[in-house]
C-alpha atoms as a PDB file:
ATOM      1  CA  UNK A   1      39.577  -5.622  34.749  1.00  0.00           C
ATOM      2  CA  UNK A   2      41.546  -8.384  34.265  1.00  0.00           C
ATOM      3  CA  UNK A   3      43.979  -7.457  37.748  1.00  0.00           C
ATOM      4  CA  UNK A   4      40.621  -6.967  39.666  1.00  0.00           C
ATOM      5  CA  UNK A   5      38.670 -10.161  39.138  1.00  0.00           C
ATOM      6  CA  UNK A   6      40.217 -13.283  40.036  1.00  0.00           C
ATOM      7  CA  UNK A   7      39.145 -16.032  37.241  1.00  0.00           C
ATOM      8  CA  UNK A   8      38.369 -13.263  34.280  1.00  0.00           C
ATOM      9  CA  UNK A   9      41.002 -14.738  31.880  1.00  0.00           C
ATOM     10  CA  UNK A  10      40.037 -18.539  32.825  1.00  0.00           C
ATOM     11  CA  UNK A  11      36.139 -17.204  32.328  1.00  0.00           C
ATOM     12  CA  UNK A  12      37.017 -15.162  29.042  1.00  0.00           C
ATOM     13  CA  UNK A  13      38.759 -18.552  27.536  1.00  0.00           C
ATOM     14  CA  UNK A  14      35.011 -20.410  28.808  1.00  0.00           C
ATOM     15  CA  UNK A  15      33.185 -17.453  26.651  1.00  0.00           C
ATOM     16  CA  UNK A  16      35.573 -17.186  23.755  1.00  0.00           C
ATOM     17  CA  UNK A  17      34.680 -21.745  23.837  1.00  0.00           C
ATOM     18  CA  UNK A  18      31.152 -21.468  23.759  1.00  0.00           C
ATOM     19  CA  UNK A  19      31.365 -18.619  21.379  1.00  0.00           C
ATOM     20  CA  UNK A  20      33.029 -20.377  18.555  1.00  0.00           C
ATOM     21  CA  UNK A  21      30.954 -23.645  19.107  1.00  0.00           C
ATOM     22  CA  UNK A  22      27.434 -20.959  18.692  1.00  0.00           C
ATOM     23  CA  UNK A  23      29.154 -19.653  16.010  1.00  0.00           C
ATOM     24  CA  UNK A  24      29.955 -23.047  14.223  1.00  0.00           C
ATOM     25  CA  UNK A  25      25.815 -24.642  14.771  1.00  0.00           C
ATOM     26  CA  UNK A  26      24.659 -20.814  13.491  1.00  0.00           C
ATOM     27  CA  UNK A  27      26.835 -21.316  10.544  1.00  0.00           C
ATOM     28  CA  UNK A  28      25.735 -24.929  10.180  1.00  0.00           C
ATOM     29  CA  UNK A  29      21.815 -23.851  10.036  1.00  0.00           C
ATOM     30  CA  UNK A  30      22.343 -21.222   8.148  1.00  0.00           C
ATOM     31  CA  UNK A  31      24.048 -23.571   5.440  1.00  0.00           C
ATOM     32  CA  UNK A  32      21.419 -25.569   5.428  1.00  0.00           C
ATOM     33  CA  UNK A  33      19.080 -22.947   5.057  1.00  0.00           C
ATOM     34  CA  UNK A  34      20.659 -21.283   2.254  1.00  0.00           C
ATOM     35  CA  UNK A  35      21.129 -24.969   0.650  1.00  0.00           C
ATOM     36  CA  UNK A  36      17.707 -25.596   1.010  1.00  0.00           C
ATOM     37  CA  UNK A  37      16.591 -21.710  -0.252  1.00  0.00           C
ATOM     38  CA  UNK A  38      19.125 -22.411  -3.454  1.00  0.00           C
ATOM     39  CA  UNK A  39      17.202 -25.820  -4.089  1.00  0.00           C
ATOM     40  CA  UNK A  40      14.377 -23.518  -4.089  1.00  0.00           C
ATOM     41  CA  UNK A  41      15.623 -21.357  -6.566  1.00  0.00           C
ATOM     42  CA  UNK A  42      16.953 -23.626  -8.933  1.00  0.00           C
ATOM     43  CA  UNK A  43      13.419 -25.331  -9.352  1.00  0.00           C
ATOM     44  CA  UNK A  44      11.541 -22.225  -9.109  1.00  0.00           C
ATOM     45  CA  UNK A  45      13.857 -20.953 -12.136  1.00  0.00           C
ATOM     46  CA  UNK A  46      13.350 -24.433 -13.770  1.00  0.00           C
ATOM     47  CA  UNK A  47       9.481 -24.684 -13.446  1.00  0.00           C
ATOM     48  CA  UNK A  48       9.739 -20.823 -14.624  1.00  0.00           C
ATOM     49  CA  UNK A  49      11.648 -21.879 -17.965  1.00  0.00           C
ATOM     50  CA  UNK A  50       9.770 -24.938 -18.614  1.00  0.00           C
ATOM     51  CA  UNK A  51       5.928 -23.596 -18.394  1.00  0.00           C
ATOM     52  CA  UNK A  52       6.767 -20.158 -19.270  1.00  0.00           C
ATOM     53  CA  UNK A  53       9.307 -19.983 -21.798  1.00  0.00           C
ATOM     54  CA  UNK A  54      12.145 -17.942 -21.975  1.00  0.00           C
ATOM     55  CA  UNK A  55       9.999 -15.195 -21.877  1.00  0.00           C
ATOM     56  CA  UNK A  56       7.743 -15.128 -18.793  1.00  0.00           C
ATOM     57  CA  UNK A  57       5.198 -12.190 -18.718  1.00  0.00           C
ATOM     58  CA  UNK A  58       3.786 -13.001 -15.038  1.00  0.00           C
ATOM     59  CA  UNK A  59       5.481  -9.738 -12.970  1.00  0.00           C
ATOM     60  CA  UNK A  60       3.941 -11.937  -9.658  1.00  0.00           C
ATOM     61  CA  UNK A  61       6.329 -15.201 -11.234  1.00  0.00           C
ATOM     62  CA  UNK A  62       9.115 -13.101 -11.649  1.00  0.00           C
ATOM     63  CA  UNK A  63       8.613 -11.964  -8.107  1.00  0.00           C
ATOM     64  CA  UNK A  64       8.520 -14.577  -6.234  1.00  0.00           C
ATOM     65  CA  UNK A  65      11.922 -16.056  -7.611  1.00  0.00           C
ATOM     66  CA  UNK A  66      13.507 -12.719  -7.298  1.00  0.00           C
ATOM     67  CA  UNK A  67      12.375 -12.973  -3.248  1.00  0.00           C
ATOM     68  CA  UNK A  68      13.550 -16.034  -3.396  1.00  0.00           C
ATOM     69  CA  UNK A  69      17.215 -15.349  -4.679  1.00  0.00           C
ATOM     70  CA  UNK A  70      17.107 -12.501  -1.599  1.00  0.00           C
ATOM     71  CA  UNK A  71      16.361 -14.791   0.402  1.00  0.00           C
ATOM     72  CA  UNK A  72      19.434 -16.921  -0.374  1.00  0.00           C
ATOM     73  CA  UNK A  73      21.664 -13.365  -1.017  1.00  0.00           C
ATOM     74  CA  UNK A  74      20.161 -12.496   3.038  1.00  0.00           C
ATOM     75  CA  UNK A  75      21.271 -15.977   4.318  1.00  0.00           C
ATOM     76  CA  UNK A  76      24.513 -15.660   3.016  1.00  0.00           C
ATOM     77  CA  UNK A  77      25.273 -12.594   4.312  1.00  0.00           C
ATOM     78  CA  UNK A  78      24.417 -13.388   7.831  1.00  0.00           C
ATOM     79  CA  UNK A  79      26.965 -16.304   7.551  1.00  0.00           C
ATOM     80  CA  UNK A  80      29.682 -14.283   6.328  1.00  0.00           C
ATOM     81  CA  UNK A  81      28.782 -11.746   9.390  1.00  0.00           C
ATOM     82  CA  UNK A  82      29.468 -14.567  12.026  1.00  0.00           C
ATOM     83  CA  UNK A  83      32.615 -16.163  10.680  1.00  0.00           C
ATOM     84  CA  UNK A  84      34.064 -12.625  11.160  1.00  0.00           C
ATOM     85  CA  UNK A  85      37.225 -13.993  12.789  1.00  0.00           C
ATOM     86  CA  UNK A  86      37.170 -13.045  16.359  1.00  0.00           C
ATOM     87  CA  UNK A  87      40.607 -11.782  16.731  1.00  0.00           C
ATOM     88  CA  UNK A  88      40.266  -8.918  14.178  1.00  0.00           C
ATOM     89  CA  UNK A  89      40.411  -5.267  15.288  1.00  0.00           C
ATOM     90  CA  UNK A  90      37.633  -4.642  13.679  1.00  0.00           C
ATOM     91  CA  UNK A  91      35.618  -6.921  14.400  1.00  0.00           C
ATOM     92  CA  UNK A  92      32.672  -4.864  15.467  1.00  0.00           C
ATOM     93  CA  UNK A  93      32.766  -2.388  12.772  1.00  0.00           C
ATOM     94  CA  UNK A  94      32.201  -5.496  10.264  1.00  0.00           C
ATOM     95  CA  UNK A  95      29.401  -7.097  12.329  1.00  0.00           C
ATOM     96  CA  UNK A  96      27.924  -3.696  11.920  1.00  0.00           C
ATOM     97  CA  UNK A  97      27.866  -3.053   8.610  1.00  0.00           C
ATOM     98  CA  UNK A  98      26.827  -7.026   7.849  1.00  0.00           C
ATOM     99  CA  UNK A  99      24.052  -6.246   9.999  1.00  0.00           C
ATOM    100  CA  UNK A 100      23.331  -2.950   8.511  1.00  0.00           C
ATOM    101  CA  UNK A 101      23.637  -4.711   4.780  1.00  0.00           C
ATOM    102  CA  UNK A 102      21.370  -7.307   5.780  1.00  0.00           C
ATOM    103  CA  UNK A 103      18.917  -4.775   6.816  1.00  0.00           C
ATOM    104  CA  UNK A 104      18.701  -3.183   3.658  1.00  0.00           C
ATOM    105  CA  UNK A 105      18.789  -6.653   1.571  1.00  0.00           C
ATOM    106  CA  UNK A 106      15.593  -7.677   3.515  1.00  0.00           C
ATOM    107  CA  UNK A 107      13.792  -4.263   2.746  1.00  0.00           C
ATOM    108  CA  UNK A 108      14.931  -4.083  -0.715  1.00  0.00           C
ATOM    109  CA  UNK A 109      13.370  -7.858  -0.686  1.00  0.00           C
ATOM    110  CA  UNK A 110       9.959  -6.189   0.848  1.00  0.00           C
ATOM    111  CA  UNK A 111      10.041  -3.927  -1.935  1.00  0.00           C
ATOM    112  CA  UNK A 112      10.593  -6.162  -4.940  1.00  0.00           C
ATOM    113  CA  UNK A 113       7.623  -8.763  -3.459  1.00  0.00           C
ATOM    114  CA  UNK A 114       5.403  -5.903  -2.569  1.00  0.00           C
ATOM    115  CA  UNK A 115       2.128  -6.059  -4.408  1.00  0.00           C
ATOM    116  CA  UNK A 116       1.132  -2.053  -5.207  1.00  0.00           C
ATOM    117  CA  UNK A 117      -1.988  -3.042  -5.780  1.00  0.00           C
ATOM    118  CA  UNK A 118      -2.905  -3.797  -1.828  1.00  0.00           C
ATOM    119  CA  UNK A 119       0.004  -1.496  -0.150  1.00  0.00           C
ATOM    120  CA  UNK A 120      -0.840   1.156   2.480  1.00  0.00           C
ATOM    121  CA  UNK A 121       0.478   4.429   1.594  1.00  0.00           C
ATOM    122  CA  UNK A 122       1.830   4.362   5.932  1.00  0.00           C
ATOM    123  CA  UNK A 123       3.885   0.444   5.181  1.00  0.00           C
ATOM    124  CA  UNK A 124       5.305   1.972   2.128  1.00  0.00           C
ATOM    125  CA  UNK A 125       6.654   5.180   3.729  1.00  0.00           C
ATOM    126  CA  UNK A 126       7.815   3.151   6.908  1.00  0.00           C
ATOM    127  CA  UNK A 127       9.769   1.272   4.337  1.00  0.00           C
ATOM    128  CA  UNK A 128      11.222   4.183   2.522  1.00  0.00           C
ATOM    129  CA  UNK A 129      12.295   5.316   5.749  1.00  0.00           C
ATOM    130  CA  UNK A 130      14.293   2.066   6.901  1.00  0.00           C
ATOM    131  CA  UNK A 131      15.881   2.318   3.902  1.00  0.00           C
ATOM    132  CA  UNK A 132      16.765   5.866   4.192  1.00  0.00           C
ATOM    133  CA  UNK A 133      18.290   5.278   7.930  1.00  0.00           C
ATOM    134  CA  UNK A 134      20.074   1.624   6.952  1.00  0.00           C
ATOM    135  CA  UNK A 135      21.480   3.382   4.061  1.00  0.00           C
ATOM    136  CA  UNK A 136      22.499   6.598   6.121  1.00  0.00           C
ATOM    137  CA  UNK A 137      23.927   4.271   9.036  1.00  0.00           C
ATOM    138  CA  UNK A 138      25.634   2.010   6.435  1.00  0.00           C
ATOM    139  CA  UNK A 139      27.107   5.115   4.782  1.00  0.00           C
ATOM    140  CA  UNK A 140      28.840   7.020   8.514  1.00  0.00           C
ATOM    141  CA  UNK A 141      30.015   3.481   9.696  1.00  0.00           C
ATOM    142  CA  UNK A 142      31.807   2.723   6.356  1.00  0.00           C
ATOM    143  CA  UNK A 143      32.600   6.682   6.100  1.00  0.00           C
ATOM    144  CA  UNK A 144      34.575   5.930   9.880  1.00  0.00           C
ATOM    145  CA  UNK A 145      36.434   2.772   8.802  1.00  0.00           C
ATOM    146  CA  UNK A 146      37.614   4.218   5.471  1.00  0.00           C
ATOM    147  CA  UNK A 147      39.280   7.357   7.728  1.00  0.00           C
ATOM    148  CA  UNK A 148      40.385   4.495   9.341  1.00  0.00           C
ATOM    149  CA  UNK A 149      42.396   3.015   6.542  1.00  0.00           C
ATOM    150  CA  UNK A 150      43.025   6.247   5.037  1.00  0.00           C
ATOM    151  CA  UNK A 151      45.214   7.110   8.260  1.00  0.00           C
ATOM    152  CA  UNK A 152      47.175   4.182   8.200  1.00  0.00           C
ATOM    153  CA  UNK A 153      48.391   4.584   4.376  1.00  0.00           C
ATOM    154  CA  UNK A 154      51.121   7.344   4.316  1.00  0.00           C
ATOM    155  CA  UNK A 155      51.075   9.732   2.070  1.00  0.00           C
ATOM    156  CA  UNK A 156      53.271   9.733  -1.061  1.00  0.00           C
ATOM    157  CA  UNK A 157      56.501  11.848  -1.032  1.00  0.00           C
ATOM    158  CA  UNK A 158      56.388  14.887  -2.770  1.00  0.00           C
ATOM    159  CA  UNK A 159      60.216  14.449  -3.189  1.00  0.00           C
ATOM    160  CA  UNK A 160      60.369  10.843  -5.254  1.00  0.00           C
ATOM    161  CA  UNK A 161      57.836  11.919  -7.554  1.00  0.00           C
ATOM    162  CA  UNK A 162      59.951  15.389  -7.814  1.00  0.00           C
ATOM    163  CA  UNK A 163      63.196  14.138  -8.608  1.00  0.00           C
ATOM    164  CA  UNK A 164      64.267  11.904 -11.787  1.00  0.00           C
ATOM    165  CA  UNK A 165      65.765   8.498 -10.634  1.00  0.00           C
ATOM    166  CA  UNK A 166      69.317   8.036 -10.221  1.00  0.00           C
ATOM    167  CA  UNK A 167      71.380   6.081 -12.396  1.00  0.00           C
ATOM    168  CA  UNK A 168      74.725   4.171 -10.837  1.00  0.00           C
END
């Protein structure tokens, strides 16, 4: 491709420009964002301890600042997933299974905020299954890249383990 189209590399450079600039204001928001969501946190946490003790008994409390710390966790993780460093040779596997762990984070967030008192049998099923296909992706992408690895160790030789060591 790059033979047959006059200006690819000169357009590629152009692309690979405006990629790292998207990727540096994406990274910027979602720093803020995640600052912001920690602030969050850390006076949820302290409003928590101060008008319920160091034992709070509220499940609905205790639910609301664990969706909150997800929410954090998710930000996080979708910042690490575009600083993947674009010369890497897998950099699409990793993008992958960022976006695949993100996925589940969110659901698993659904599921620890989700009042069973008001849930449809149908959203909590639909959930189940996201979960079930996130985790199943997850599980043949990270299957594929440990093959991966696994074919670029060599094995160990039968013969050093075999033999006592010399002595000179």
């Amino acid at each position: 491709m790059k033979n047959t189209f006059p200006g690819f590399i000169g357009l590629a450079r152009l692309f690979d420009i405006f990629e790292g600039g998207a990727m540096l204001i994406l990274s910027l928001c979602i720093t803020i964002v995640a600052c912001l969501g920690l602030l969050h946190v850390v006076v949820a946490v302290v409003k928590l301890v101060l008008h319920a003790g160091l034992q709070p008994t509220d499940p609905a409390i205790l639910q609301e600042v664990f969706g909150l710390f997800f929410i954090v966790l998710i930000a996080l993780e979708f910042r690490h997933s575009i600083l993947v460093l674009p010369g890497s040779e897998s950099q699409g596997m990793i993008r992958m299974r960022s976006v695949l762990l993100i996925g589940m984070m969110a659901a698993v967030r659904k599921f620890i905020v989700l009042d069973l008192n008001g849930v449809n049998v149908r959203e909590l099923l639909a959930l189940s299954a996201a979960v079930l296909s996130l985790s199943a992706a997850y599980w043949l992408v990270r299957g594929k890249a440990m093959a991966r690895v696994d074919a670029t160790i060599p094995p160990p030789s039968q013969t050093s383990q075999d033999t006592p060591p010399q002595k000179n």
